[in-house]
Each structure stands twice: as structure tokens, then as C-alpha cells.
Protein backbone atom coordinates (compact mmCIF):
# COMPACT_ATOMS: atom_id res chain seq x y z
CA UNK A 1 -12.16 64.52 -1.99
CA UNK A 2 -12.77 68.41 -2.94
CA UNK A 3 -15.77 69.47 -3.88
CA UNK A 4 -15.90 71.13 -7.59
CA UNK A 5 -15.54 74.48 -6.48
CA UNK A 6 -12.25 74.03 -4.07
CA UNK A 7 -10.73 71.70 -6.78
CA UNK A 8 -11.41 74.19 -10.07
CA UNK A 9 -9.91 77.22 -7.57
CA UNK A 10 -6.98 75.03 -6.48
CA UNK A 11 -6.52 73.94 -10.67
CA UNK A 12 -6.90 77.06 -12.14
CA UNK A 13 -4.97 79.08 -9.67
CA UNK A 14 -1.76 76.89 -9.43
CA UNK A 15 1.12 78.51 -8.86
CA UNK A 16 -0.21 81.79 -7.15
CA UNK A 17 1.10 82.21 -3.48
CA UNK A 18 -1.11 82.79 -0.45
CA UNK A 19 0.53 86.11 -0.05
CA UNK A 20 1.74 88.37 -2.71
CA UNK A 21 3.88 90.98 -2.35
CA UNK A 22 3.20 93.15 -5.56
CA UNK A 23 1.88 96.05 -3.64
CA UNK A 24 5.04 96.33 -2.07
CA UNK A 25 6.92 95.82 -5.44
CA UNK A 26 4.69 98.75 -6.89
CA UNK A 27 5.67 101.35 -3.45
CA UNK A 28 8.80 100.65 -3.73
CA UNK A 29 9.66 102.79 -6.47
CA UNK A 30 11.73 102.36 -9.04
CA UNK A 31 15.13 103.21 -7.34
CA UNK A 32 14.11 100.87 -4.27
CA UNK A 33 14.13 98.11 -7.22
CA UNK A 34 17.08 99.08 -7.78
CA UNK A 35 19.06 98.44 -4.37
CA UNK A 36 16.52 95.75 -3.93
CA UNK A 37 16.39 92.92 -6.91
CA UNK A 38 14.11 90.95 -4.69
CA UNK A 39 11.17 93.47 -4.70
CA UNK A 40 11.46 93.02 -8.75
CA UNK A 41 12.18 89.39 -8.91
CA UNK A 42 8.51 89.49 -6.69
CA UNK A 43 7.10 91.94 -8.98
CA UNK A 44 7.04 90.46 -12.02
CA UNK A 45 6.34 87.08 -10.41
CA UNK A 46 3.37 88.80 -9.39
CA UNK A 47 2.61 89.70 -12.61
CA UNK A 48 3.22 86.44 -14.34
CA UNK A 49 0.74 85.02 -11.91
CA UNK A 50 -1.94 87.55 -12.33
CA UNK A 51 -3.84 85.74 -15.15
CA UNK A 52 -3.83 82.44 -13.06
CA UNK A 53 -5.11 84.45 -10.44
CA UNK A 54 -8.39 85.95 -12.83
CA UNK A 55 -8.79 82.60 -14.07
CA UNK A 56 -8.76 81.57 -10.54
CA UNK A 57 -11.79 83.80 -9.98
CA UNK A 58 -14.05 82.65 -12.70
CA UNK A 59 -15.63 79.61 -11.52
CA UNK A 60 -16.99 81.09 -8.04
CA UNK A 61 -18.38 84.15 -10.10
CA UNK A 62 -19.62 82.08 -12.81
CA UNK A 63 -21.56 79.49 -10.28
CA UNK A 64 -23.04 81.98 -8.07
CA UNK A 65 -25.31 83.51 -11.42
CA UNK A 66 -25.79 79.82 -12.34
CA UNK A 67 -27.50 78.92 -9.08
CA UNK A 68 -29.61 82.01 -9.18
CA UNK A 69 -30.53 81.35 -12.61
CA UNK A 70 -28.75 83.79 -14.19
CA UNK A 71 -27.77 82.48 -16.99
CA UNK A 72 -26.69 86.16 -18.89
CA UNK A 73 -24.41 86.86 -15.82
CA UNK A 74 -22.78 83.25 -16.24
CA UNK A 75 -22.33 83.30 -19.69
CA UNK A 76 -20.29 86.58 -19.13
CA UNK A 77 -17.69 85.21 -17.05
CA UNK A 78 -17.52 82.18 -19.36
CA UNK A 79 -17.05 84.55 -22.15
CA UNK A 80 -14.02 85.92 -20.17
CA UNK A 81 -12.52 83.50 -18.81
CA UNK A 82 -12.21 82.06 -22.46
CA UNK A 83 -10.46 84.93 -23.62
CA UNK A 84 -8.26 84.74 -20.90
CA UNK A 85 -7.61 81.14 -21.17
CA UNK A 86 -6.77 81.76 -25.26
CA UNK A 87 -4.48 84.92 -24.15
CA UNK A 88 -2.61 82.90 -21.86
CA UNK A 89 -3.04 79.32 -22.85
CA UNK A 90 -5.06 78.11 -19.76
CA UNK A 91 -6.93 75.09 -20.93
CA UNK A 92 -8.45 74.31 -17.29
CA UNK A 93 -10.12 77.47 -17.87
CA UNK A 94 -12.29 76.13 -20.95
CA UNK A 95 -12.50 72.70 -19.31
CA UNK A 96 -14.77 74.66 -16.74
CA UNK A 97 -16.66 76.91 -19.31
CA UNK A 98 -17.11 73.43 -21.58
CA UNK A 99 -18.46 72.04 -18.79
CA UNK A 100 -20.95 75.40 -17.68
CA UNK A 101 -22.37 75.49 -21.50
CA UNK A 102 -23.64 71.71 -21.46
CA UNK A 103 -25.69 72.90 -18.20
CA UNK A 104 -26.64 75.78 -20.14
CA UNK A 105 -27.60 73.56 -22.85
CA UNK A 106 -29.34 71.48 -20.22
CA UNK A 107 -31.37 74.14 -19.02
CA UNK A 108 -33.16 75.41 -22.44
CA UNK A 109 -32.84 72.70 -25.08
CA UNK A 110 -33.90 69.44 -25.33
CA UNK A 111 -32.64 66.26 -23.74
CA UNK A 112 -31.01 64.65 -26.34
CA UNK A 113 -29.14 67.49 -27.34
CA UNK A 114 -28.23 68.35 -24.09
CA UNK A 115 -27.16 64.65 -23.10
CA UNK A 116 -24.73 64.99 -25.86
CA UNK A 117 -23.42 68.15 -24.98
CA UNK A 118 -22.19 66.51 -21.88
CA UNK A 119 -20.85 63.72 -23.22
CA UNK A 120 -18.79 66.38 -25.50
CA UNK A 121 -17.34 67.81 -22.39
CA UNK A 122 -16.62 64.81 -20.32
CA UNK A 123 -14.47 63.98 -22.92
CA UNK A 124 -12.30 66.88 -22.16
CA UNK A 125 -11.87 65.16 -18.72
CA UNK A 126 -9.56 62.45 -19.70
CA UNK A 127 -6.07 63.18 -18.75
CA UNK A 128 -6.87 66.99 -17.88
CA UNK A 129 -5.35 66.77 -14.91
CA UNK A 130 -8.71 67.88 -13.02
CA UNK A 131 -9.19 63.66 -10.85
CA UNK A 132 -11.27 65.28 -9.15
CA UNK A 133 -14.03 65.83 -11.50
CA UNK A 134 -13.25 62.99 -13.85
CA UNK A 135 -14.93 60.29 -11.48
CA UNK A 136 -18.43 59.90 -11.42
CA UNK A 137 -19.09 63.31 -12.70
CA UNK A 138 -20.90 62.50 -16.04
CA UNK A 139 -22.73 59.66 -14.88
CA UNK A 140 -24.01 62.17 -12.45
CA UNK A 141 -25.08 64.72 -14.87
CA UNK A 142 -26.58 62.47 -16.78
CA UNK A 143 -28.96 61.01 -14.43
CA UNK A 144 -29.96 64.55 -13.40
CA UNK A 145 -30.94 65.25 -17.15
CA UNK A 146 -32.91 61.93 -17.03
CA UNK A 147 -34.97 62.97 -13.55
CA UNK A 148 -35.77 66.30 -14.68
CA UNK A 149 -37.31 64.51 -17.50
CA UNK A 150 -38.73 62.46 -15.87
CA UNK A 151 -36.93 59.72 -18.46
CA UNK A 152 -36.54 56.03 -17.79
CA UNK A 153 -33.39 54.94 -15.70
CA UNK A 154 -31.28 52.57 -17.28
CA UNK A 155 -28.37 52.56 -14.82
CA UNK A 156 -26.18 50.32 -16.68
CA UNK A 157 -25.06 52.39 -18.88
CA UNK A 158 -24.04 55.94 -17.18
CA UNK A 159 -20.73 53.97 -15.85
CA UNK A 160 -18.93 54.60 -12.59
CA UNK A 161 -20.49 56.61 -9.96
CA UNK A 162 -17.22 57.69 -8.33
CA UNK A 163 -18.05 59.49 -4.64
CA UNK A 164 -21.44 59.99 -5.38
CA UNK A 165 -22.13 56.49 -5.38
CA UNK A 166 -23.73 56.11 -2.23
CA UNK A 167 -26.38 58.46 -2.45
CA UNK A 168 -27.48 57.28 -6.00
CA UNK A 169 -27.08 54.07 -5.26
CA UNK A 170 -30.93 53.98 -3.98
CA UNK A 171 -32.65 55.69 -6.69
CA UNK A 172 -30.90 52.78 -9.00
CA UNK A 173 -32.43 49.99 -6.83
CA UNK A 174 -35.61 51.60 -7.54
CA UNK A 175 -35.02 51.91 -11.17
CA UNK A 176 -34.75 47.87 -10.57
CA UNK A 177 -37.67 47.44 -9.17
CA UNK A 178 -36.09 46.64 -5.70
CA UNK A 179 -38.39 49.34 -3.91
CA UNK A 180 -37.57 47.59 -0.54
CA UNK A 181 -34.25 47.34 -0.21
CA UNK A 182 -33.75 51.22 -1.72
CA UNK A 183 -36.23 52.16 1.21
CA UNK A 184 -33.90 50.06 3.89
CA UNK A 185 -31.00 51.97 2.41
CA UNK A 186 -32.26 55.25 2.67
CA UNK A 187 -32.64 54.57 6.32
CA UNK A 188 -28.43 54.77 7.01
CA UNK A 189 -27.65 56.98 4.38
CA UNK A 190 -25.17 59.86 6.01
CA UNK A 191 -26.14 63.43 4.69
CA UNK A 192 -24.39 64.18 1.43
CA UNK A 193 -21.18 66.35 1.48
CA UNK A 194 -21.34 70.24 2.17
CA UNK A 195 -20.06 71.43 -1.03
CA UNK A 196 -21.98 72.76 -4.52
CA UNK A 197 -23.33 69.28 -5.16
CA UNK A 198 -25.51 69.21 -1.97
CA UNK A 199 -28.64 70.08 -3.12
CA UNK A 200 -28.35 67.87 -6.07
CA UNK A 201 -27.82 65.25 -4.03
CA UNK A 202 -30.34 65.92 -1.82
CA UNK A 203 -33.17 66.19 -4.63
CA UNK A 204 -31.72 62.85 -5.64
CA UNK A 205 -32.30 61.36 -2.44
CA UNK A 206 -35.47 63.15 -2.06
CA UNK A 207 -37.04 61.50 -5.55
CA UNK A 208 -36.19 58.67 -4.37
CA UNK A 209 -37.92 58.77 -1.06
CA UNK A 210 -40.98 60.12 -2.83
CA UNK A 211 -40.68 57.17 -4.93
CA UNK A 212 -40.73 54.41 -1.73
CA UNK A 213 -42.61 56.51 0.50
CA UNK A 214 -40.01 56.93 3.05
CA UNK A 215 -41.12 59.93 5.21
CA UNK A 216 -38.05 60.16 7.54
CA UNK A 217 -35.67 61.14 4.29
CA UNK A 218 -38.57 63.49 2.84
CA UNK A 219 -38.21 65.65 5.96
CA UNK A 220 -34.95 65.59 6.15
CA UNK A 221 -34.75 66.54 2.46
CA UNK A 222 -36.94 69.37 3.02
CA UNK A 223 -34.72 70.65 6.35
CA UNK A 224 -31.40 70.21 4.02
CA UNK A 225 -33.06 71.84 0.76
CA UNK A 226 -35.53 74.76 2.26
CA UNK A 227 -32.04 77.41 2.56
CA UNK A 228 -31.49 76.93 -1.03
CA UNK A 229 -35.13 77.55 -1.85
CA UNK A 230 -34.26 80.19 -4.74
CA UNK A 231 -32.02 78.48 -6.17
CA UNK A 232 -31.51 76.20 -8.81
CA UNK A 233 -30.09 72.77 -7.60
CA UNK A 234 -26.87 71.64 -8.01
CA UNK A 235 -26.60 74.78 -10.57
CA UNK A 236 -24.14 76.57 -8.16
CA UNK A 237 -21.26 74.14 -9.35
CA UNK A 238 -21.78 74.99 -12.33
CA UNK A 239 -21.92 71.61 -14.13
CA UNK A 240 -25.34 70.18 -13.47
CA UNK A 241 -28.84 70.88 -12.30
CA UNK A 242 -31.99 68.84 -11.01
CA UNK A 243 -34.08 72.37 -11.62
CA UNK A 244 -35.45 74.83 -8.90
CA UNK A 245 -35.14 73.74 -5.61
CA UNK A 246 -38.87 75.25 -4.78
CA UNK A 247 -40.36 72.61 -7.22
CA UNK A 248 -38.62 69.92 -5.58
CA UNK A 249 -39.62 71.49 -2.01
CA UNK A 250 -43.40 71.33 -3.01
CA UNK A 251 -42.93 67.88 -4.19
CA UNK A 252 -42.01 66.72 -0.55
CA UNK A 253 -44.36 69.05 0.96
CA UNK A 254 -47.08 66.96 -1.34
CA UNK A 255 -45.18 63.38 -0.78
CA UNK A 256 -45.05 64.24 2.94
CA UNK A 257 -48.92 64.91 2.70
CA UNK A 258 -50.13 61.48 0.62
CA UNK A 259 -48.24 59.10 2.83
């Protein structure tokens, strides 16, 4: 499955070519259009496609301030990208920017308002077209709102994991008080995928080791998390966070110490 970043591209940019020929539309010159209706037909596609394209753009833009904590930067792009998406009726657009101001709200207000500020936007999800980020994803956010403060799991609840499931799956046998067999679990766990939920995933798993004790996944935590170490984690998809990856670097650095 994509990870958020190549699916929100591949949505909001649907319909634009690989390859587009507008600069050749544009040297043409007008009398070259003229003997040639192709080089027009091309250049207005082109130019039809052009706010697909910008909208395209957004969400990389938009999650590179995010996971540098840049949350003025961010909110610019969302700001455009709105504007573009009510200029050209592109409601993918807004999905994504719904989705970037619950993270915002996430990151400076308090947990129950933020908890509902995702549930606000998954409900944009349904029947988006966007599969990609329907499954799993609030349940996901969710739980990272509960461990960054440091709230009670109640797994129940949050629903169906999606593909994250296997690398929460051992933080909810702890919140079951079945310490053991989250520990055994931890022990085949693959890495989580390379995409803008790695870290995320990562702190996940490394909470969870901290939680059992399980040394071999703290280190490995700390190799997978230490390049990210000013950023925020998960932030660079913009549509969650677990906080600064240097707080949760120090955390295994102490775990990795006491056991």
C-alpha cells in the first residue's frame, strides 16, 4: 500500500501526464499553432492541468515545515492550497489540509479538543476516494494523541488498525496487561515501512519496548529514529505526531540504561 505522501501526490495530481509539453506549446508561436492544432490541443491541456499540478505540490511542501515544526510555514501552504481547491473545486485538496489542522490542533491544544478534531476529519474519509488513508488511519492518530499524553489505552474502541496493525498490535497487549506475550512479539516484528509514518511507528514500538524492557527493539529504535533527531515524529505526513523525536531518543537512551 502507498504511503500518505505517494497516495495524496498520486490523488491530488490525477490527470497530469509525466511529461508535458506546454513549453513547447508556448515556443511555438502563435502561427506554429496555427499549422499545428496539436501544439494547442497540448497547450491548453496543459493549462487545464496546471491547478492539479499546484495542488499536487502542496502536501510535500506542507509536510516538510510540519516535521520541522514549523507550523507558520505549514499553515501557509494549507492556506493555499484551500484557495486553490475553492477556485477549482478540488476537494482532495481540503481533505489533506482538514486532516494537517487536527495535527495542528494536536500539537497546541488540549486532548480532548484535539481528539475531536480528528474525528471531524476522518469523517471526510468516507467515500473520498483517498483507500488509502481511510484504513487504520484514525485509530492511529488517536493512539498517538493518547501516548503523548501519556492517557490510558483502551484499545477497543479506536476500531480497525488497517496496515499498521502489526506494529501496534504490541503496545495493545500491553495495554492488556499481557506484558509477555507483547515482549515475545516484539522479538519478530519486521521494521515498519519506509514512508512518512516511520518514525511514528518506530516511537510506537519503542514505548512499548520501554514498557516490557525489551533491549534488542530499544536499540534498534534508537538506530531507526537517531536520523530524524530534529524532527517531529510522524509530523512529516502531515496527519499525526508522537512529538520530537529527541525526547523519545533520550527516553531509550534512559530505558537502555535502567535495564
Amino acid at each position: 500500500m502507498p504511503g500518505p505522501r505517494s497516495f495524496l501526490v498520486d490523488r491530488l495530481g490525477a490527470g497530469v501526464p509525466s511529461r508535458s509539453r506546454s513549453a513547447l506549446a508556448m515556443s511555438a508561436g502563435a502561427s506554429s499553432a496555427m499549422k499545428c492544432p496539436q501544439v494547442t490541443v497540448e497547450c491548453r491541456r496543459s493549462v487545464a492541468q496546471a491547478p492539479h499540478r499546484a495542488a499536487a505540490s502542496y502536501p510535500s511542501r506542507l509536510q516538510a515545515r510540519c516535521a520541522r515544526a514549523d507550523l507558520a510555514g505549514a499553515d501557509h501552504h494549507a492556506q493555499a492550497a484551500d484557495a486553490l481547491a475553492e477556485r477549482h473545486e478540488l476537494p482532495l485538496a481540503s481533505v489533506f489540509t482538514t486532516w494537517y489542522r487536527a495535527l495542528r490542533t494536536s500539537m497546541t491544544e488540549p486532548l480532548y479538543t484535539a481528539e475531536a478534531a480528528y474525528r471531524g476529519a476522518a469523517a471526510l474519509l468516507d467515500g473520498c476516494g483517498m483507500p488509502g488513508l481511510e484504513s487504520g488511519l484514525l485509530p492511529l492518530a488517536l493512539l498517538c494523541l493518547y501516548v503523548r499524553h501519556e492517557q490510558h489505552l483502551v484499545p477497543e474502541p479506536l476500531g480497525d488498525w488497517g496496515p499498521y496493525e502489526p506494529w501496534v498490535r504490541p503496545l495493545l497487549l500491553v495495554a492488556e496487561g499481557r506484558e509477555e506475550e507483547a515482549a515475545r512479539l516484539l522479538t519478530s516484528l519486521p521494521s515498519p515501512p519506509r514512508d512518512l509514518l516511520h518514525e511514528a511507528l518506530w516511537c510506537l514500538l519503542a514505548h512499548t519496548a520501554i514498557r516490557v524492557g525489551d533491549r534488542t527493539t530499544m536499540r534498534r529504535a534508537h538506530t531507526a529514529l537517531a536520523p530524524a533527531a530534529g524532527e517531529l515524529a510522524g509530523a512529516g505526513s502531515g496527519l499525526l505526531s508522537l512529538g520530537p523525536v529527541a525526547a523519545w531518543l533520550e527516553a531509550l537512551a534512559a530505558g537502555l540504561r535502567h535495564t
